[in-house]
N, C-alpha and C. Protein backbone atom coordinates (compact mmCIF):
# COMPACT_ATOMS: atom_id res chain seq x y z
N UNK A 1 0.84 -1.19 0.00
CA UNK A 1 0.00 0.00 0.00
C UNK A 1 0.88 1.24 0.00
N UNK A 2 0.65 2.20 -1.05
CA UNK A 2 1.20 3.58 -0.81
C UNK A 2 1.19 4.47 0.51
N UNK A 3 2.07 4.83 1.00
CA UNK A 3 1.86 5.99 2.17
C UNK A 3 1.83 7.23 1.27
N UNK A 4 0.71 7.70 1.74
CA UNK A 4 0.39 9.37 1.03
C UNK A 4 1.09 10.30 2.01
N UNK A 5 1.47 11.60 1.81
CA UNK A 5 1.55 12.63 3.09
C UNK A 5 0.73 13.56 3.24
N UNK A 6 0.30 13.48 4.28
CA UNK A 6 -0.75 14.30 5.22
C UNK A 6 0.03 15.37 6.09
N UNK A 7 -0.91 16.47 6.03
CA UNK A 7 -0.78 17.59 7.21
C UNK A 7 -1.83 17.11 8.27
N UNK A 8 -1.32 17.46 9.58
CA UNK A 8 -2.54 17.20 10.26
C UNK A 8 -2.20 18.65 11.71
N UNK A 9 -3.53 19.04 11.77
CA UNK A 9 -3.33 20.40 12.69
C UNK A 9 -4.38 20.20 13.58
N UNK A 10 -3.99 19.90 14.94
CA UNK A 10 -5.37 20.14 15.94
C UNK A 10 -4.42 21.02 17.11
N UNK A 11 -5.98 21.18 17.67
CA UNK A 11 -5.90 22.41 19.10
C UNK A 11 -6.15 22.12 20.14
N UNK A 12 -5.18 21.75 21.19
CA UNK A 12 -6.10 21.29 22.15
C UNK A 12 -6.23 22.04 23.15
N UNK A 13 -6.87 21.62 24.21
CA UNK A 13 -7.07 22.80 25.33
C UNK A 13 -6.76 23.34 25.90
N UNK A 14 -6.96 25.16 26.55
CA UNK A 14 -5.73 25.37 27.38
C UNK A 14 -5.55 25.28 28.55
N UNK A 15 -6.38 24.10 29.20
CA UNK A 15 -5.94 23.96 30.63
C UNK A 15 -4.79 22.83 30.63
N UNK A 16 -4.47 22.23 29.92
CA UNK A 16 -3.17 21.67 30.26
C UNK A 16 -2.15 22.01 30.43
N UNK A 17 -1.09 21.39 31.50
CA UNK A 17 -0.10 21.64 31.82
C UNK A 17 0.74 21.07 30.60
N UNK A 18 1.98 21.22 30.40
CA UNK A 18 2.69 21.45 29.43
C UNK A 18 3.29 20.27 29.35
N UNK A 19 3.46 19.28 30.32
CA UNK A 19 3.46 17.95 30.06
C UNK A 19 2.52 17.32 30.00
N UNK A 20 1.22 17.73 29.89
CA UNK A 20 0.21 17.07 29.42
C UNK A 20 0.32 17.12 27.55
N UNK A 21 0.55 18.36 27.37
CA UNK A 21 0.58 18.80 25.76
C UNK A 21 1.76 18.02 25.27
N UNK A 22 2.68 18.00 26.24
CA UNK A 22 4.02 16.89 25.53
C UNK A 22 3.28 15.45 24.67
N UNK A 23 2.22 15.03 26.18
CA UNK A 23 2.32 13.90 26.47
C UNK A 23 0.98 13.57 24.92
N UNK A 24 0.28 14.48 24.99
CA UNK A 24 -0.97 14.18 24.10
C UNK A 24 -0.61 14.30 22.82
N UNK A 25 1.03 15.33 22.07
CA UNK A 25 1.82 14.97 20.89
C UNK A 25 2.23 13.49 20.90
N UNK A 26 2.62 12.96 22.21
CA UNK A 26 3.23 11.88 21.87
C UNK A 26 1.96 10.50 21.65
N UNK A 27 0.69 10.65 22.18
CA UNK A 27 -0.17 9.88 21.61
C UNK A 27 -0.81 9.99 20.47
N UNK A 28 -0.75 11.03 19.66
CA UNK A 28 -0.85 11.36 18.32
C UNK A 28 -0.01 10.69 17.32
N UNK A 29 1.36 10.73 17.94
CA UNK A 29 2.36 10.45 17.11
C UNK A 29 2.06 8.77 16.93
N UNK A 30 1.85 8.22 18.20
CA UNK A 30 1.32 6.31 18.59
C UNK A 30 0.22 6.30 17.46
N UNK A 31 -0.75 7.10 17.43
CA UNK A 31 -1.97 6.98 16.82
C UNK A 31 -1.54 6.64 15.33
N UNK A 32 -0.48 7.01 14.65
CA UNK A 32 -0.06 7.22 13.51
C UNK A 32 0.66 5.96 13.26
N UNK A 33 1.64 5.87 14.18
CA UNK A 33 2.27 4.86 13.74
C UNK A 33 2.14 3.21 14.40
N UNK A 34 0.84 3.51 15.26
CA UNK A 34 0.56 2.31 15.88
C UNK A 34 -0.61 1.63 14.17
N UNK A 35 -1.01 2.44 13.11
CA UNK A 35 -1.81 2.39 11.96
C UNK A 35 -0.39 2.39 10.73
N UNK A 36 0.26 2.30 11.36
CA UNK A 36 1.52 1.89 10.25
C UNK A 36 2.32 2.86 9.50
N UNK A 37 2.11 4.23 10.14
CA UNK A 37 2.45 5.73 9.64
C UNK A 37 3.76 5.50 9.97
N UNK A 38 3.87 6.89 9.27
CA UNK A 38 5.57 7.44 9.80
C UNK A 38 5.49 8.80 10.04
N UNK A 39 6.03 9.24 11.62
CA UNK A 39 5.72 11.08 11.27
C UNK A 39 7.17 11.30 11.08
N UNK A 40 6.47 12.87 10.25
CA UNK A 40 8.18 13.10 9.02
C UNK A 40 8.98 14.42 10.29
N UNK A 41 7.31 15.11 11.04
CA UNK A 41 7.38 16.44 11.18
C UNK A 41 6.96 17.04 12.38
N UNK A 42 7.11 17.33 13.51
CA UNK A 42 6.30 17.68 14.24
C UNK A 42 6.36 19.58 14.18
N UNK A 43 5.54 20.41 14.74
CA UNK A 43 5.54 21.72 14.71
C UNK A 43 4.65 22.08 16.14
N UNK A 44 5.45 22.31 16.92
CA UNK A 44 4.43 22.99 18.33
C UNK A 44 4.21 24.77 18.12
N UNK A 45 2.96 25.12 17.73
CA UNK A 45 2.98 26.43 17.95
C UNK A 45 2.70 27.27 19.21
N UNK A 46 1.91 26.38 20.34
CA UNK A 46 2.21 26.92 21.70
C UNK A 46 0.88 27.51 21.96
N UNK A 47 0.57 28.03 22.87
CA UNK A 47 -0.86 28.84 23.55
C UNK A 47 -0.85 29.59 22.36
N UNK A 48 -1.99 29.79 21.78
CA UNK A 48 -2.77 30.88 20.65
C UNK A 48 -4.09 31.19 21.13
N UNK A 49 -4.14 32.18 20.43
CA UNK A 49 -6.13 32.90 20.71
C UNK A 49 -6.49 31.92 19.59
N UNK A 50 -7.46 31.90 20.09
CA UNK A 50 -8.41 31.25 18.30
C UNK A 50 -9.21 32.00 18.24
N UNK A 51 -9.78 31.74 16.67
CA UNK A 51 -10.30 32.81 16.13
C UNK A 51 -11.97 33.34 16.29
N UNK A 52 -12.52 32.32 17.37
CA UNK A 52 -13.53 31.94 18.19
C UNK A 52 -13.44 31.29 18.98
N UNK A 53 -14.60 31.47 20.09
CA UNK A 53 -14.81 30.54 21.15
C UNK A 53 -15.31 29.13 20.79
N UNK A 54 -14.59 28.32 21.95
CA UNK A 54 -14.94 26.50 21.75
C UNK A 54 -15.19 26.03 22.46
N UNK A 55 -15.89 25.76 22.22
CA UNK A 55 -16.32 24.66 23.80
C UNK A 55 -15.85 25.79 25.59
N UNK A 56 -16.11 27.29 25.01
CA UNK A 56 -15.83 28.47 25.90
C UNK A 56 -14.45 28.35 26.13
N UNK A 57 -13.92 28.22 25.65
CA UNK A 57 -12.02 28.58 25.56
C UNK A 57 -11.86 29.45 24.41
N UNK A 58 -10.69 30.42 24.93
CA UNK A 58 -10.71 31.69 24.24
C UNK A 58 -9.16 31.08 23.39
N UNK A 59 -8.35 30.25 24.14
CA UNK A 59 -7.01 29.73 23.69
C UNK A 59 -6.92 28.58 23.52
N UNK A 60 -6.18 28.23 22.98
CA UNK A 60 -5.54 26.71 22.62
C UNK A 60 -4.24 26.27 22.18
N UNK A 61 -3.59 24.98 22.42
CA UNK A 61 -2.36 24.82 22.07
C UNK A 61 -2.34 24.49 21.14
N UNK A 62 -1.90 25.26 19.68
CA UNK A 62 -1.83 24.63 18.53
C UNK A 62 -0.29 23.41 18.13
N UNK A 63 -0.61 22.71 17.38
CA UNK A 63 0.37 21.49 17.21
C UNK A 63 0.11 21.49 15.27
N UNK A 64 0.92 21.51 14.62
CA UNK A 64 0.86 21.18 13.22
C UNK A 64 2.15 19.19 12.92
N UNK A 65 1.65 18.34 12.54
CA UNK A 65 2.35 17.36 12.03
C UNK A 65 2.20 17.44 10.80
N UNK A 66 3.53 16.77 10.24
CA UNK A 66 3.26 15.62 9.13
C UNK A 66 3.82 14.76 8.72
N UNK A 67 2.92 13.78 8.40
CA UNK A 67 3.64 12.54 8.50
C UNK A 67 2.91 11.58 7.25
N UNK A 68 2.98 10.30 6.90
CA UNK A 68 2.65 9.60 5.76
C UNK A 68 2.00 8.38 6.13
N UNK A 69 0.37 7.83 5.34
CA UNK A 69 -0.12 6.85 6.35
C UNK A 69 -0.88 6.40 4.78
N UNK A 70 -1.49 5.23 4.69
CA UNK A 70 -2.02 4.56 4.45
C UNK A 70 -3.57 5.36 4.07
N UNK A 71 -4.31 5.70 2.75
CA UNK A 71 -4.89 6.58 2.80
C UNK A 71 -6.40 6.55 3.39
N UNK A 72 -6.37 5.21 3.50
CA UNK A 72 -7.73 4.07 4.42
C UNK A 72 -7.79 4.23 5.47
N UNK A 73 -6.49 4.47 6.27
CA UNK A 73 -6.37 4.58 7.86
C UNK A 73 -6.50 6.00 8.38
N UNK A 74 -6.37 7.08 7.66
CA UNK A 74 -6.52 8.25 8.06
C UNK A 74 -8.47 8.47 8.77
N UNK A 75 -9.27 7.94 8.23
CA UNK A 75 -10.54 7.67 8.92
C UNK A 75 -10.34 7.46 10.55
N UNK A 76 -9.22 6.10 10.67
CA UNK A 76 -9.53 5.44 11.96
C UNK A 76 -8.71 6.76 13.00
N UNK A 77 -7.61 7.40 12.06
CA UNK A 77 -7.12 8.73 13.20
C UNK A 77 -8.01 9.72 13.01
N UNK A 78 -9.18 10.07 12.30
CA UNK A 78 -9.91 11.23 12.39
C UNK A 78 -10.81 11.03 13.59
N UNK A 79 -11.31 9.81 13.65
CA UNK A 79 -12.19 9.16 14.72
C UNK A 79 -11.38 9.20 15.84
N UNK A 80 -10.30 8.64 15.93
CA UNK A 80 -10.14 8.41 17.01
C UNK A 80 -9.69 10.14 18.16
N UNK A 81 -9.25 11.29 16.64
CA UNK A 81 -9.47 12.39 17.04
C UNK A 81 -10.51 13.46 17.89
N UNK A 82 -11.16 13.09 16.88
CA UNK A 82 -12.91 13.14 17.43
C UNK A 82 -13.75 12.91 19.28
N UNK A 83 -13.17 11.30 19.03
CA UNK A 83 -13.33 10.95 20.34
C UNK A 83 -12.46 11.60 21.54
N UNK A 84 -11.03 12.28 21.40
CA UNK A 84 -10.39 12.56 22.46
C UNK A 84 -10.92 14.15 23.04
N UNK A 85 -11.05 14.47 24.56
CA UNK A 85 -11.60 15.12 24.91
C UNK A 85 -10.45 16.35 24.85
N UNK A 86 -9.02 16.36 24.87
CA UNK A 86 -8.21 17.36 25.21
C UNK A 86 -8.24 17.65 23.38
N UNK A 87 -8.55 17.23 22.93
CA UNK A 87 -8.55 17.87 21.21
C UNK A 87 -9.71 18.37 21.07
N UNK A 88 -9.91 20.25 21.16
CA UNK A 88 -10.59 20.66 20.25
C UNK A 88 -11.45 21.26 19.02
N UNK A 89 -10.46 20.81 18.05
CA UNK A 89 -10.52 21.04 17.07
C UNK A 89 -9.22 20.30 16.12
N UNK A 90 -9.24 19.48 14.78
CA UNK A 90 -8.57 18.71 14.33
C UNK A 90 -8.99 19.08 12.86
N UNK A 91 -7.51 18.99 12.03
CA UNK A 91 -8.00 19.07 10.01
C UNK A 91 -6.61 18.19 9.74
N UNK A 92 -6.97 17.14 8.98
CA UNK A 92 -6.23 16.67 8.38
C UNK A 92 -6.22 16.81 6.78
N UNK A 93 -5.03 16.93 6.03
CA UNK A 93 -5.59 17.49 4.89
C UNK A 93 -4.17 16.65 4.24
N UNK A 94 -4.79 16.41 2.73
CA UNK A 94 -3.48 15.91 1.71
C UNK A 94 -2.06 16.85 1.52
N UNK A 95 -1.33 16.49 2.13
CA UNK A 95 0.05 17.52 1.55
C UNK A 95 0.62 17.55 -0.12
N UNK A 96 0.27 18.89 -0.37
CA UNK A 96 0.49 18.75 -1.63
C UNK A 96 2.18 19.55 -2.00
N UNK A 97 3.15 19.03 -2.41
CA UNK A 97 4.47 19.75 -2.11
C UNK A 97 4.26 20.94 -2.46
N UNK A 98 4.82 22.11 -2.29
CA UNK A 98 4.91 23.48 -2.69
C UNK A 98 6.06 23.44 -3.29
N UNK A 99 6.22 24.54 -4.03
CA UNK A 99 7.75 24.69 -5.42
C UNK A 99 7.75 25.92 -4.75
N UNK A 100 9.32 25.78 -4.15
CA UNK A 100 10.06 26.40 -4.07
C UNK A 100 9.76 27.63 -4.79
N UNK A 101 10.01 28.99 -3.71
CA UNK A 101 9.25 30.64 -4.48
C UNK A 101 10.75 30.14 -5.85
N UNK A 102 10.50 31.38 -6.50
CA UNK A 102 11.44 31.55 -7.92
C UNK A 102 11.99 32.52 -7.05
N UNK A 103 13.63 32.73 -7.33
CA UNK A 103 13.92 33.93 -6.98
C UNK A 103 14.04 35.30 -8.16
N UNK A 104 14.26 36.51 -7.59
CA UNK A 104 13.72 37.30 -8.25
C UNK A 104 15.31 37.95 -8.61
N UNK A 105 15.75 38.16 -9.86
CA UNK A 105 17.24 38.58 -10.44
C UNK A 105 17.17 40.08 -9.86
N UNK A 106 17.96 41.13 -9.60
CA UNK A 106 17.93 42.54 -9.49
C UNK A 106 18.57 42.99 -10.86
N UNK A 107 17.90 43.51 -11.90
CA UNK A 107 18.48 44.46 -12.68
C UNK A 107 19.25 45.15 -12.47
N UNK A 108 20.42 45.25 -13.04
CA UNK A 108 21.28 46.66 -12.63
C UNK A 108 21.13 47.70 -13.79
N UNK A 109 21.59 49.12 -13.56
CA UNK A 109 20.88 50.34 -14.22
C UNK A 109 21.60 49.93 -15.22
N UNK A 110 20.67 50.51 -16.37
CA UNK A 110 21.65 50.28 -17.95
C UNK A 110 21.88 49.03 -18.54
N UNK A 111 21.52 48.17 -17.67
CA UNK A 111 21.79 46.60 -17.92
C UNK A 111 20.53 46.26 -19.10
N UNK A 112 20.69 45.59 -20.49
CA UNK A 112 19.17 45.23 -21.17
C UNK A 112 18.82 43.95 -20.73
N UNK A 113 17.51 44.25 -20.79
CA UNK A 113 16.91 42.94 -20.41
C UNK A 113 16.63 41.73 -20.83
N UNK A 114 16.91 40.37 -20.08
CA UNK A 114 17.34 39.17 -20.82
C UNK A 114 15.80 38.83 -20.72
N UNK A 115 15.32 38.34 -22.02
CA UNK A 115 14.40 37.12 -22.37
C UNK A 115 14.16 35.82 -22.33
């Protein structure tokens, strides 16, 4: 079976202590690879406002992964997302590579311009 790569971004709550947030990356990460994944990536962005209230929390700890799974099994981690109470709010989405920006030449004065 192909492993596809996935982004996956959830929020979880901000009453946890900070080894709780360790601890709930590191069952994310199980979730993935206990379904035969591999994570490539982790990204902690830390206490944030969100952009509305949730479940009456004004903040949350955002977390961005990514990692590569089986494209059948991503269901059984959306669910099993779903079900966890310190996650609220979760998007998993197809990673599609980005190309590299172009860089941009500086003209110098008087210089003609190449085609």
């Amino acid at each position: 079976m192909p492993l596809r790569e996935y982004e996956l971004m959830y929020v979880l709550t901000p009453d946890l202590p900070e080894e709780a947030v360790a601890a709930a990356t590191e069952r994310v990460s199980a979730l993935i690879t206990n379904r035969g994944g591999e994570v490539t990536k982790v990204d902690n962005w830390g206490r944030r406002r969100l952009a509305y209230p949730i479940r009456k929390h004004l903040d949350g700890y955002y977390t961005v992964m990514r990692f590569k799974l089986d494209a059948q099994r991503t269901e059984e981690l959306d669910r099993s997302l779903r079900l966890n109470e310190q996650v609220l709010r979760h998007l998993i989405v197809h990673a599609v590579e980005v190309p590299p920006p172009r860089t941009i030449r500086r003209v110098r004065e008087g210089e003609p311009p190449k085609e």
